[in-house]
N, C-alpha and C. Protein backbone atom coordinates (compact mmCIF):
# COMPACT_ATOMS: atom_id res chain seq x y z
N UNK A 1 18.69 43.64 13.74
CA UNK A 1 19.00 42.28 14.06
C UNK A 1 18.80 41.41 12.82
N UNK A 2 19.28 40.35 12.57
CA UNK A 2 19.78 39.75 11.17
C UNK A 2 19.09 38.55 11.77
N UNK A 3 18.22 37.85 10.59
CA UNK A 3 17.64 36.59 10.95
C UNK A 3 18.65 35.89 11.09
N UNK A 4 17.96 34.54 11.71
CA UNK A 4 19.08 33.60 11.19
C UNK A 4 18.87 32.91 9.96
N UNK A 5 19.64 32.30 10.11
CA UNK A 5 19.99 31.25 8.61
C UNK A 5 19.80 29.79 8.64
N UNK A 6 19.33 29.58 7.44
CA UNK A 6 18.97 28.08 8.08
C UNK A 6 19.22 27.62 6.24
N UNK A 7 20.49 26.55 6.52
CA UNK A 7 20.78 26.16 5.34
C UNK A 7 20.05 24.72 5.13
N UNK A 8 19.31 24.96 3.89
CA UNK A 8 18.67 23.33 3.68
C UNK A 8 18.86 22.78 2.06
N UNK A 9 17.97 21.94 2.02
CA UNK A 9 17.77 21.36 1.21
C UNK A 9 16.53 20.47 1.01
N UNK A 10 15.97 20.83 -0.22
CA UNK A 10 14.60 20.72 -0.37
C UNK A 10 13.92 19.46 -0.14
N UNK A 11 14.57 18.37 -0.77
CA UNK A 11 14.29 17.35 -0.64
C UNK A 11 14.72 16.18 0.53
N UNK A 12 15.50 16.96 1.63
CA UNK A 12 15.91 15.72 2.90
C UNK A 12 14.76 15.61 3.82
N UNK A 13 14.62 14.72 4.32
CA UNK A 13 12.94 14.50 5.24
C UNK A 13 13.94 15.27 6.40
N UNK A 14 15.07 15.15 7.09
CA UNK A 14 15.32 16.12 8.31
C UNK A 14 15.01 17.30 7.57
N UNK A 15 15.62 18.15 6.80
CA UNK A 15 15.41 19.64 6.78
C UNK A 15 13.64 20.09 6.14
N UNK A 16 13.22 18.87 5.78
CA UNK A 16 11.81 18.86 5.74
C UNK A 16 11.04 19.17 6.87
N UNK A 17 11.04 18.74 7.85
CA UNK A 17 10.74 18.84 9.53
C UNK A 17 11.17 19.74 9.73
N UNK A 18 11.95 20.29 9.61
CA UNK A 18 12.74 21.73 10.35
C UNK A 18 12.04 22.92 9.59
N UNK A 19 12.20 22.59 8.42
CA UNK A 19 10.63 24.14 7.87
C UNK A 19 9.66 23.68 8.09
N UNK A 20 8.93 22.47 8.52
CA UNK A 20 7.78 22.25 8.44
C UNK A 20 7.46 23.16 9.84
N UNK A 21 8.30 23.18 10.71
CA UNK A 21 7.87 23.60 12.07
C UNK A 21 8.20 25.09 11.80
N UNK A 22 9.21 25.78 11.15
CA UNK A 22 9.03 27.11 10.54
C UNK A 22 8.11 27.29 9.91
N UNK A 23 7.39 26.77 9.20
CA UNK A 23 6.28 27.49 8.25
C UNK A 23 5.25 27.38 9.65
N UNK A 24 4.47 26.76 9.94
CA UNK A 24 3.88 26.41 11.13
C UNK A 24 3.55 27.42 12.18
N UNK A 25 5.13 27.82 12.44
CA UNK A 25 5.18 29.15 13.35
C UNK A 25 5.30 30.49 13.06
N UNK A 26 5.32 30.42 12.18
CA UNK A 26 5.62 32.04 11.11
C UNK A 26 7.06 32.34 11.48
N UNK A 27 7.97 31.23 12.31
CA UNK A 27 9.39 32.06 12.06
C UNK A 27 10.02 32.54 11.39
N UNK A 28 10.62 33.55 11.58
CA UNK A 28 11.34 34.17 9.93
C UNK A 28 12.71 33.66 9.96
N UNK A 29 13.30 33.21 8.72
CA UNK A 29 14.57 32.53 8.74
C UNK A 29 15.28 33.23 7.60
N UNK A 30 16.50 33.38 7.37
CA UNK A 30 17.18 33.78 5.90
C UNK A 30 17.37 32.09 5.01
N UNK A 31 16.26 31.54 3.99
CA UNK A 31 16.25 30.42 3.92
C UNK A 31 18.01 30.65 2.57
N UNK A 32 18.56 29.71 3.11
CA UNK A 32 19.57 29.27 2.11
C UNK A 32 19.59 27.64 1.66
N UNK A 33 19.10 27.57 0.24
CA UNK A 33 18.97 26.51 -0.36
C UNK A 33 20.34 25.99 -0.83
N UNK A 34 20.57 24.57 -0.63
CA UNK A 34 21.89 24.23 -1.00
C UNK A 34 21.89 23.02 -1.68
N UNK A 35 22.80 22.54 -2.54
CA UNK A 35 22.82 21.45 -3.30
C UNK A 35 23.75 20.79 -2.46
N UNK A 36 23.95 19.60 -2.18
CA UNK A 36 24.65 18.44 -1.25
C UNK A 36 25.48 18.20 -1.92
N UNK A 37 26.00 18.36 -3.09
CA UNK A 37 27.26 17.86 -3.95
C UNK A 37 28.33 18.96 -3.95
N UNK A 38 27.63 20.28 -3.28
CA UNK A 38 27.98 21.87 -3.70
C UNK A 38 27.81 22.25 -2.36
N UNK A 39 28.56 21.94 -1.42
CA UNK A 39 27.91 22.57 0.00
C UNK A 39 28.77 24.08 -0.06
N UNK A 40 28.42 25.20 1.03
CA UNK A 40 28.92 26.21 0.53
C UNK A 40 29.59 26.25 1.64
N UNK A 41 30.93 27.16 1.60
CA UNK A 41 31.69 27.06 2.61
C UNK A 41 31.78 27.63 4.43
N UNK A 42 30.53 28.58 4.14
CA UNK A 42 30.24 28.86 5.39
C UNK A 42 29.24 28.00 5.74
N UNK A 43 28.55 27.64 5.21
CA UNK A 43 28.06 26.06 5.84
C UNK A 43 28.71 24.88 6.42
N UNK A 44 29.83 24.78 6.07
CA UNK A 44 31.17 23.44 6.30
C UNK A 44 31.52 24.31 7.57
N UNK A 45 32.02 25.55 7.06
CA UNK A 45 33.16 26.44 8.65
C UNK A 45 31.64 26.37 10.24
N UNK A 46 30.36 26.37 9.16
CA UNK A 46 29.85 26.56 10.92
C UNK A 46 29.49 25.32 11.60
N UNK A 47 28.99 24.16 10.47
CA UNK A 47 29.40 22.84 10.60
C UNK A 47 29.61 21.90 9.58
N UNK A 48 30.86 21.47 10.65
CA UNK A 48 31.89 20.42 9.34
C UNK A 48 30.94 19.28 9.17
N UNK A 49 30.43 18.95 10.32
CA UNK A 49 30.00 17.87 9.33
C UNK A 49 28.93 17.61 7.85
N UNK A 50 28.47 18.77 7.94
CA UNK A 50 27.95 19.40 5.99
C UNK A 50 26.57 18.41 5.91
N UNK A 51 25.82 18.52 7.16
CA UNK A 51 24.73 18.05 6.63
C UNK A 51 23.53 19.04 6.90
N UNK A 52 22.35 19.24 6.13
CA UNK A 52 21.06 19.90 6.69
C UNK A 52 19.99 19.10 7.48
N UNK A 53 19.17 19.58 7.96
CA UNK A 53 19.17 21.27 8.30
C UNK A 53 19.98 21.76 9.26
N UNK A 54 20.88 23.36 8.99
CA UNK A 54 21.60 23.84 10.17
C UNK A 54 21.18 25.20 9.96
N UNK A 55 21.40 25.83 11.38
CA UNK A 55 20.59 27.22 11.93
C UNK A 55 21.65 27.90 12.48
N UNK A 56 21.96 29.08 11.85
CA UNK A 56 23.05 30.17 12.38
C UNK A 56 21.76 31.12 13.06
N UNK A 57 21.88 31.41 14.54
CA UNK A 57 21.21 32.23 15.02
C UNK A 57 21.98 33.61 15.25
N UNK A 58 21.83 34.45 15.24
CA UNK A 58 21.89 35.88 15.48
C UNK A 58 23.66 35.94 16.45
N UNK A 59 23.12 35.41 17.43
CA UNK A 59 23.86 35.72 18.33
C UNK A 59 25.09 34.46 18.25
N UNK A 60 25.41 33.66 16.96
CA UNK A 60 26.62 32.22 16.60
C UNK A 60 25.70 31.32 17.17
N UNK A 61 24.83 31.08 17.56
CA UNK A 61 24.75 29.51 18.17
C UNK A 61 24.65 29.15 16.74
N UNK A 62 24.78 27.87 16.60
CA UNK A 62 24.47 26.86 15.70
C UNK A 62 23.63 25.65 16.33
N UNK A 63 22.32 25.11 15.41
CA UNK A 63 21.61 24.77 15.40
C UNK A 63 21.85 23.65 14.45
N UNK A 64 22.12 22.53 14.45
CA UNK A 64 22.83 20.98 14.08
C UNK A 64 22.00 19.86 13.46
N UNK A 65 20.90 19.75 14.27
CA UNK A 65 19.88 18.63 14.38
C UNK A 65 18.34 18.83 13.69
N UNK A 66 17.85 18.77 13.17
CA UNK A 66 16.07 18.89 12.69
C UNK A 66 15.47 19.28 13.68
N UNK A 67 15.33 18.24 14.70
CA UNK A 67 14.78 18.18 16.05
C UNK A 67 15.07 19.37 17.44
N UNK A 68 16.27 19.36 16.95
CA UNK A 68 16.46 20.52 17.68
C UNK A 68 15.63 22.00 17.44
N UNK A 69 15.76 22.09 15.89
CA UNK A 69 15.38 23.41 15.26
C UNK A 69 14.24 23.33 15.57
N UNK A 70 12.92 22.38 15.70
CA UNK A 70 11.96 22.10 15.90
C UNK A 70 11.74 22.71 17.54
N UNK A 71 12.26 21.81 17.87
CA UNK A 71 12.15 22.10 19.84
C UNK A 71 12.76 23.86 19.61
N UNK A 72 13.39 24.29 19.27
CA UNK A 72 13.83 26.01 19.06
C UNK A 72 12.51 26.82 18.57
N UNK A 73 12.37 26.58 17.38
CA UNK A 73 11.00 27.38 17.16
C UNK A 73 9.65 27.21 17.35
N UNK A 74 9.96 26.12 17.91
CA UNK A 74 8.36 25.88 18.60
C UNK A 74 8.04 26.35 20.27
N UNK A 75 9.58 26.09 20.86
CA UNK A 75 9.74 25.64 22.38
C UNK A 75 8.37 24.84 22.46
N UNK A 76 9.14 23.57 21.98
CA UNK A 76 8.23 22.45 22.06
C UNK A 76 8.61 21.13 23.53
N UNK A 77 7.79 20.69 23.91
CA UNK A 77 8.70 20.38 25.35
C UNK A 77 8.17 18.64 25.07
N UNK A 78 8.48 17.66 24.70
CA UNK A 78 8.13 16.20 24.07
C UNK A 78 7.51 15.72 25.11
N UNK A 79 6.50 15.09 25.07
CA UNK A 79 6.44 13.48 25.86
C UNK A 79 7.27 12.56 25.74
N UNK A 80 6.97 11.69 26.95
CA UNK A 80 7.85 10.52 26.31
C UNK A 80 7.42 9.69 25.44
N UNK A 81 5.95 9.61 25.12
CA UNK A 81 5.19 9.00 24.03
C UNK A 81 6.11 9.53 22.82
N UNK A 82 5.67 10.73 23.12
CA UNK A 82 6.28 11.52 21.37
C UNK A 82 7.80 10.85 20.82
N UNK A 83 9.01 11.24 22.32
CA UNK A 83 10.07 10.87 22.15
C UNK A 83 10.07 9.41 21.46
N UNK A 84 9.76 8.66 22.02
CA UNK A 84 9.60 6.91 21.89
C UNK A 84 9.19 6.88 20.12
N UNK A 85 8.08 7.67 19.57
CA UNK A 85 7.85 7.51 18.25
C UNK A 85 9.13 8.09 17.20
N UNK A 86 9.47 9.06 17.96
CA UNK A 86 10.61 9.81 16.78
C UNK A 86 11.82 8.67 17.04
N UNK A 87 12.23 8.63 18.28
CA UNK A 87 13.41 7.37 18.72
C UNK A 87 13.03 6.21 17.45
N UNK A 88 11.91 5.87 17.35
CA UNK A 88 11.55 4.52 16.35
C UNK A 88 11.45 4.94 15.32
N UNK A 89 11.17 6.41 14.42
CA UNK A 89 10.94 6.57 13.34
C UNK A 89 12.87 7.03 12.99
N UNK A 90 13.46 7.63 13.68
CA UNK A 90 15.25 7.88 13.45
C UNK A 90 15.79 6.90 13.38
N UNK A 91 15.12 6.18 13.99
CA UNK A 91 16.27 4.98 14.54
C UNK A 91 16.40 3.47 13.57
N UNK A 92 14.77 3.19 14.05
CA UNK A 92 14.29 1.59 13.41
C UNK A 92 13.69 2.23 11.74
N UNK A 93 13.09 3.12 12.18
CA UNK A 93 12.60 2.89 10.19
C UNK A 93 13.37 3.21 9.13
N UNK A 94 14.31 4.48 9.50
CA UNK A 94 15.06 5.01 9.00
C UNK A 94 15.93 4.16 8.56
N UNK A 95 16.32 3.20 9.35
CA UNK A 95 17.81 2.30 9.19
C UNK A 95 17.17 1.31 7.81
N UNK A 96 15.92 0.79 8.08
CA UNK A 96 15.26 -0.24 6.77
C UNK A 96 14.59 0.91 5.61
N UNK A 97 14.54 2.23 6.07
CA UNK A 97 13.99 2.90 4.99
C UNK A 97 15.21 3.29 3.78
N UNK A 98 16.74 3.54 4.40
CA UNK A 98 17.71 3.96 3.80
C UNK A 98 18.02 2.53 2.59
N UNK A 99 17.75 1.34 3.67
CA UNK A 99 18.16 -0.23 2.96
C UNK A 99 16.82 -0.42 1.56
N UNK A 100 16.24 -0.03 2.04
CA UNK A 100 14.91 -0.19 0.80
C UNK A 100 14.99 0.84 -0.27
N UNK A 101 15.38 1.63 -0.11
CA UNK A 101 15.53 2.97 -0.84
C UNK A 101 16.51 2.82 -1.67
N UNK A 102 18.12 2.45 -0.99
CA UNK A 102 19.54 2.82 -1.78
C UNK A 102 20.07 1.54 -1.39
N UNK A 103 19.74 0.34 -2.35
CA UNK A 103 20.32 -1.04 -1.12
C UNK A 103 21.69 -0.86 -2.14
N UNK A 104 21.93 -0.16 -3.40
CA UNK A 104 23.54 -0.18 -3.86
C UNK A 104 24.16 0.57 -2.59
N UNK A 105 23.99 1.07 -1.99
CA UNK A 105 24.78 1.72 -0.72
C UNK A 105 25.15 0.90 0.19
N UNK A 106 24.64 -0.43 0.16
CA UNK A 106 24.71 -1.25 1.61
C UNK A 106 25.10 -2.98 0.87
N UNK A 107 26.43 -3.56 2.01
CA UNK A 107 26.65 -4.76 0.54
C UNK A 107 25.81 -5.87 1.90
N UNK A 108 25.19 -6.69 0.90
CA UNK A 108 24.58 -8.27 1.32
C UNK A 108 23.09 -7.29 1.60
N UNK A 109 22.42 -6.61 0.87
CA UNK A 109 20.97 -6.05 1.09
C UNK A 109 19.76 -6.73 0.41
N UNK A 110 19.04 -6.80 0.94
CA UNK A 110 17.79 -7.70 0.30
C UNK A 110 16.73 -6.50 0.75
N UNK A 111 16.37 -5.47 -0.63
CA UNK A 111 15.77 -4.30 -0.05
C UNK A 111 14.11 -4.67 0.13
N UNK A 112 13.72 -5.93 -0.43
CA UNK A 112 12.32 -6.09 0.03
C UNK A 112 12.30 -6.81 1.60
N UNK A 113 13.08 -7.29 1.92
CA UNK A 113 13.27 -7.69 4.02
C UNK A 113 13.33 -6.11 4.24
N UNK A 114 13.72 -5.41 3.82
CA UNK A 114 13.81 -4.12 4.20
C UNK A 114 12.83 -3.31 4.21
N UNK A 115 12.11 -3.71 3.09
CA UNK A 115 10.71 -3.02 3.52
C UNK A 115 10.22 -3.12 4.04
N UNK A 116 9.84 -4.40 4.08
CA UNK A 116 8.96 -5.82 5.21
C UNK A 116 9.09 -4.96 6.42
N UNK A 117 10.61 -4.94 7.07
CA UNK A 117 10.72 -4.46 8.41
C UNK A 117 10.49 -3.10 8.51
N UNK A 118 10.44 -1.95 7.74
CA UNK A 118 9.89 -0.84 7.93
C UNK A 118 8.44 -0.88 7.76
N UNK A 119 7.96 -1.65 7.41
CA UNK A 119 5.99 -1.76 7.48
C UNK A 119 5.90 -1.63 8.82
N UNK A 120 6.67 -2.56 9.14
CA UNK A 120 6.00 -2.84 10.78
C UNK A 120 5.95 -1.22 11.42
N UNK A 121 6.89 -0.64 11.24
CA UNK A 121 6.96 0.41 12.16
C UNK A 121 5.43 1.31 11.71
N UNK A 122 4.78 1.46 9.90
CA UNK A 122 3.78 2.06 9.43
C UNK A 122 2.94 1.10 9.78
N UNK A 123 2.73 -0.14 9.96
CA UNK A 123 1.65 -0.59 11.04
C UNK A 123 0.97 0.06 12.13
N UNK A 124 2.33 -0.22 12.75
CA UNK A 124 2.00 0.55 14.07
C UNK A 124 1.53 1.99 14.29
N UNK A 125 2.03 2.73 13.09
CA UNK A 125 1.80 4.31 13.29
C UNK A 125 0.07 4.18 13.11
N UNK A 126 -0.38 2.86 12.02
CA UNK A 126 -1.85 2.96 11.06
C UNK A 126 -2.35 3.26 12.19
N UNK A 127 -1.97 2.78 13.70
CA UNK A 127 -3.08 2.63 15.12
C UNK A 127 -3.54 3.50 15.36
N UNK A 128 -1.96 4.44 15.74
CA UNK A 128 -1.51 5.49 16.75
C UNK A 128 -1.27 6.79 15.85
N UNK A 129 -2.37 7.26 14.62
CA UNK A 129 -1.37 7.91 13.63
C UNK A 129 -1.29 9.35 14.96
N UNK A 130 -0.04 10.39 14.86
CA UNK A 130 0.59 11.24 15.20
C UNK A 130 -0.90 12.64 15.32
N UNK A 131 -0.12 13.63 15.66
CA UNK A 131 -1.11 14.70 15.63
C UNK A 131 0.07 15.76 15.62
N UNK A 132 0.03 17.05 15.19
CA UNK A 132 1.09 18.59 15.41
C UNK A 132 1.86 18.01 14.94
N UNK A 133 3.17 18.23 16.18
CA UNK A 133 4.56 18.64 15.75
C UNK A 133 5.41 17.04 15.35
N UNK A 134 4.71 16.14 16.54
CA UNK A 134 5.19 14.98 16.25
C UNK A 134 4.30 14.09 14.44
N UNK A 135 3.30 14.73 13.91
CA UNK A 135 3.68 14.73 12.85
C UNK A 135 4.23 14.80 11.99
N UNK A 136 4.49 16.28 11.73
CA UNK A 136 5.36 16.76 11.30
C UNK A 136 7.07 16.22 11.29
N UNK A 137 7.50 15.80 12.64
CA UNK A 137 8.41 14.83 12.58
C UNK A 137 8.53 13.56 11.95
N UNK A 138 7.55 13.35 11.91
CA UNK A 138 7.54 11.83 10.85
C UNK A 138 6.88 11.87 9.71
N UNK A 139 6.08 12.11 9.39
CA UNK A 139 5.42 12.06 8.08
C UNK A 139 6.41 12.49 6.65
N UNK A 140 7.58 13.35 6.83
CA UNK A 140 8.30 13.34 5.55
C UNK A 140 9.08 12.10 5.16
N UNK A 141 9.61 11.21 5.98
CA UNK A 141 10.04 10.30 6.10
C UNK A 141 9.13 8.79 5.62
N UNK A 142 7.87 9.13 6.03
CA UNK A 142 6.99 8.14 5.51
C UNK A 142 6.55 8.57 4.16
N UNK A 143 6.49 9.71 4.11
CA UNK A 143 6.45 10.20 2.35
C UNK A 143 7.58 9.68 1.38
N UNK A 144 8.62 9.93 1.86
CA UNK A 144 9.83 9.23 1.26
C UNK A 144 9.44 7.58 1.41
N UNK A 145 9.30 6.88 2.41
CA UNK A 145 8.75 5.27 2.10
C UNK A 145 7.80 5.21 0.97
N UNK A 146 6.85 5.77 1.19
CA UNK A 146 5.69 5.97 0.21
C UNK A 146 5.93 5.94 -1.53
N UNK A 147 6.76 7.46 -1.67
CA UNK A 147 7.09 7.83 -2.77
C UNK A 147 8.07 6.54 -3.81
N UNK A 148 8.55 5.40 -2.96
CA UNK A 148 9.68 4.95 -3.61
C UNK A 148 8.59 4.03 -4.36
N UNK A 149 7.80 3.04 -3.94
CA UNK A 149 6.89 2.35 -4.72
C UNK A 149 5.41 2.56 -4.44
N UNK A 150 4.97 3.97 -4.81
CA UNK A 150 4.00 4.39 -4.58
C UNK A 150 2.99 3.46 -4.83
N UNK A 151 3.00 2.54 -6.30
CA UNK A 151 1.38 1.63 -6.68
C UNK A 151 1.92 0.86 -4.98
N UNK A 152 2.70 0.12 -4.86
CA UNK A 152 2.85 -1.07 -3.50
C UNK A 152 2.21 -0.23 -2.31
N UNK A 153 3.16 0.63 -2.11
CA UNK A 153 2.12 1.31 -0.88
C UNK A 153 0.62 1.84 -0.78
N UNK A 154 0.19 2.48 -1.80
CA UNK A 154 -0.75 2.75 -1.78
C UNK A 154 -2.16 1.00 -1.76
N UNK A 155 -1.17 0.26 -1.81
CA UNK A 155 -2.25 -0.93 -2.05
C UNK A 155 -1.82 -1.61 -0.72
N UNK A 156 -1.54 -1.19 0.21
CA UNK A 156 -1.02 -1.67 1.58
C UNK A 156 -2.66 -1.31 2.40
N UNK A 157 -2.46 -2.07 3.05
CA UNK A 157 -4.11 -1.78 3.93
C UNK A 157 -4.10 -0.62 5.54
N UNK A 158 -3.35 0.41 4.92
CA UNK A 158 -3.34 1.26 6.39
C UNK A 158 -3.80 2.41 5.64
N UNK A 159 -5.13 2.04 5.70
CA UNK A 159 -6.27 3.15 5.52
C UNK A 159 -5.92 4.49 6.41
N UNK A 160 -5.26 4.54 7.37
CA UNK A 160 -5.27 6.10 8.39
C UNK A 160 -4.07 6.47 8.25
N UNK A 161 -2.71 5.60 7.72
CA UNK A 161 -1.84 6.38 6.94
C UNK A 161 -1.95 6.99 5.88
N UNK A 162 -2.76 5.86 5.09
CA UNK A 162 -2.84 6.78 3.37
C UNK A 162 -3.43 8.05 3.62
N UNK A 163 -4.78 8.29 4.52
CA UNK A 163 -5.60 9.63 4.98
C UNK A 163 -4.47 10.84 5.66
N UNK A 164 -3.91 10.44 6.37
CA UNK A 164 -2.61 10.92 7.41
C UNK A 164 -1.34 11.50 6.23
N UNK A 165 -1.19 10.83 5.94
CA UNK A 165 -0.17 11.21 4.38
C UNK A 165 -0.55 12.24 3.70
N UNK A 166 -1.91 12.13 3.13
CA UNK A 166 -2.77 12.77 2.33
C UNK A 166 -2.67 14.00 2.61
N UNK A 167 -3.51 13.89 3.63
CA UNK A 167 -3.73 15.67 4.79
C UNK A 167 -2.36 16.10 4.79
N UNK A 168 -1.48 15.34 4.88
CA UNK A 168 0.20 16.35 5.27
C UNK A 168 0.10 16.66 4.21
N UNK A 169 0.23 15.73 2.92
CA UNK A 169 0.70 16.25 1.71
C UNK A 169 0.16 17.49 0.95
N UNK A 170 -1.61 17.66 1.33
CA UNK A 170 -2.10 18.43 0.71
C UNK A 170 -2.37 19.53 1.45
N UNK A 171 -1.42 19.50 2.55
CA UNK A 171 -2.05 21.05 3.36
C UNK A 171 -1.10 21.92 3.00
N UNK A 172 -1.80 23.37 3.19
CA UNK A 172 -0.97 24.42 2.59
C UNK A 172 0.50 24.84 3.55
N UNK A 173 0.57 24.05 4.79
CA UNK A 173 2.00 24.64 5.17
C UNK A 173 2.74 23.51 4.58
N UNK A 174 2.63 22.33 3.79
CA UNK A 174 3.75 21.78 3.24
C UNK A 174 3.69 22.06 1.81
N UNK A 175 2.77 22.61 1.50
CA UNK A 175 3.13 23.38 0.07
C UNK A 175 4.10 24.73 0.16
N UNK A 176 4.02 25.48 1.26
CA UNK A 176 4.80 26.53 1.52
C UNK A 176 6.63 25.83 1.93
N UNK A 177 6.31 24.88 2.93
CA UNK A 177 7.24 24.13 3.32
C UNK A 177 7.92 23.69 1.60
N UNK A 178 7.64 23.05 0.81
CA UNK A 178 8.23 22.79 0.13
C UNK A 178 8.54 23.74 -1.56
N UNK A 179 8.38 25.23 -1.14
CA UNK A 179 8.21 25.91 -2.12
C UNK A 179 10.12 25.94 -2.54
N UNK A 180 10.23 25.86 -4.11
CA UNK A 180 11.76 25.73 -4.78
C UNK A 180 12.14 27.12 -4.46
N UNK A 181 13.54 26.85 -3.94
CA UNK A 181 14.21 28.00 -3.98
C UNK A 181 15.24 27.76 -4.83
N UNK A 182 15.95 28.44 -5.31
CA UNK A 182 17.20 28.35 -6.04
C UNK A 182 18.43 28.14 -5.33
N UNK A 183 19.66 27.78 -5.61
CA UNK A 183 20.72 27.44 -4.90
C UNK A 183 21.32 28.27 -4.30
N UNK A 184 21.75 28.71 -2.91
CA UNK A 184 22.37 29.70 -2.70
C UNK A 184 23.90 30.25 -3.14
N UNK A 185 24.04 31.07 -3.06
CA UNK A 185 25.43 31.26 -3.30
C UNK A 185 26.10 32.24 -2.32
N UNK A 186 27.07 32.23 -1.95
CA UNK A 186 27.67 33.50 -1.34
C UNK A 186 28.25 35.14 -2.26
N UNK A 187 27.45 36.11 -2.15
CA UNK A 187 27.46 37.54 -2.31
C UNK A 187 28.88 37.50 -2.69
């Protein structure tokens, strides 16, 4: 039986989450690393729309979503607490994290309102920080907030994110999680 495949890319916070919950579980995957400028063509034929993370299982299913792959190798079954945080971290932070990040991508952007409004959402997490899988769902994403003006954030007063960050960053399944692979190619 032939693993499946799980085409990513190292640096997207979705396909970040999706090994984070593979390394986690000891699933075995055929990892195929891909460059986003260079997608490979059986990646496009199994889905067109050419984004990671995607999961060829054994038997054709295809596997589309982060979250999904997550709920797959975990058989993880959400709260609605949990749901409600990922709903706000996809939805609301993501939308001011993309504007703060790449505001040449977006016309009439003012990427510091953009930050402003993604604090709020790392406010709220400073309360309620996450635990497991629904970590793991968010925390690459707040790493990416983090990483863009690291001195600003780090001088932000959410003492149980910076700790919360920390611990993700320095534990050994996101060092495994984020070990370089080389680009795949097709045989």
């Amino acid at each position: 039986m032939a693993l499946p495949i799980l085409y990513s890319f190292r640096r997207c916070p979705y396909a970040m989450r999706a090994r984070m919950a593979i390394v986690r579980t000891g699933f075995q995957v055929e990892h195929r690393e891909v460059i986003l400028r260079d997608r490979p063509q059986h990646m496009l034929d199994i889905s067109p729309k050419g984004t990671v993370p995607v999961m060829l299982l054994d038997d054709g299913t295809v596997i589309e979503e982060s979250l999904e792959i997550m709920e797959f190798v975990q058989s993880w079954d959400l709260s609605s607490d949990e749901r409600e945080w990922i709903k706000r971290n996809d939805d609301e932070f993501k939308f001011h994290l993309d504007r703060y990040k790449y505001p040449n991508r977006y016309e009439n952007v003012e990427k510091l309102e953009h930050r402003d409004e993604a604090s709020v959402f790392i406010k709220d997490l400073d309360s309620n920080i996450p635990e497991g899988n629904l970590s793991d769902a968010i925390f690459p994403f707040i790493r990416q907030f983090a990483n863009h003006d690291r001195e600003w954030f780090d001088s932000q007063q959410w003492s149980n994110v910076h700790r919360w960050l920390e611990d993700n960053l320095s534990s050994e399944e996101f060092k495994s999680c984020m070990m370089k692979y080389p680009q795949w190619f097709p045989e």
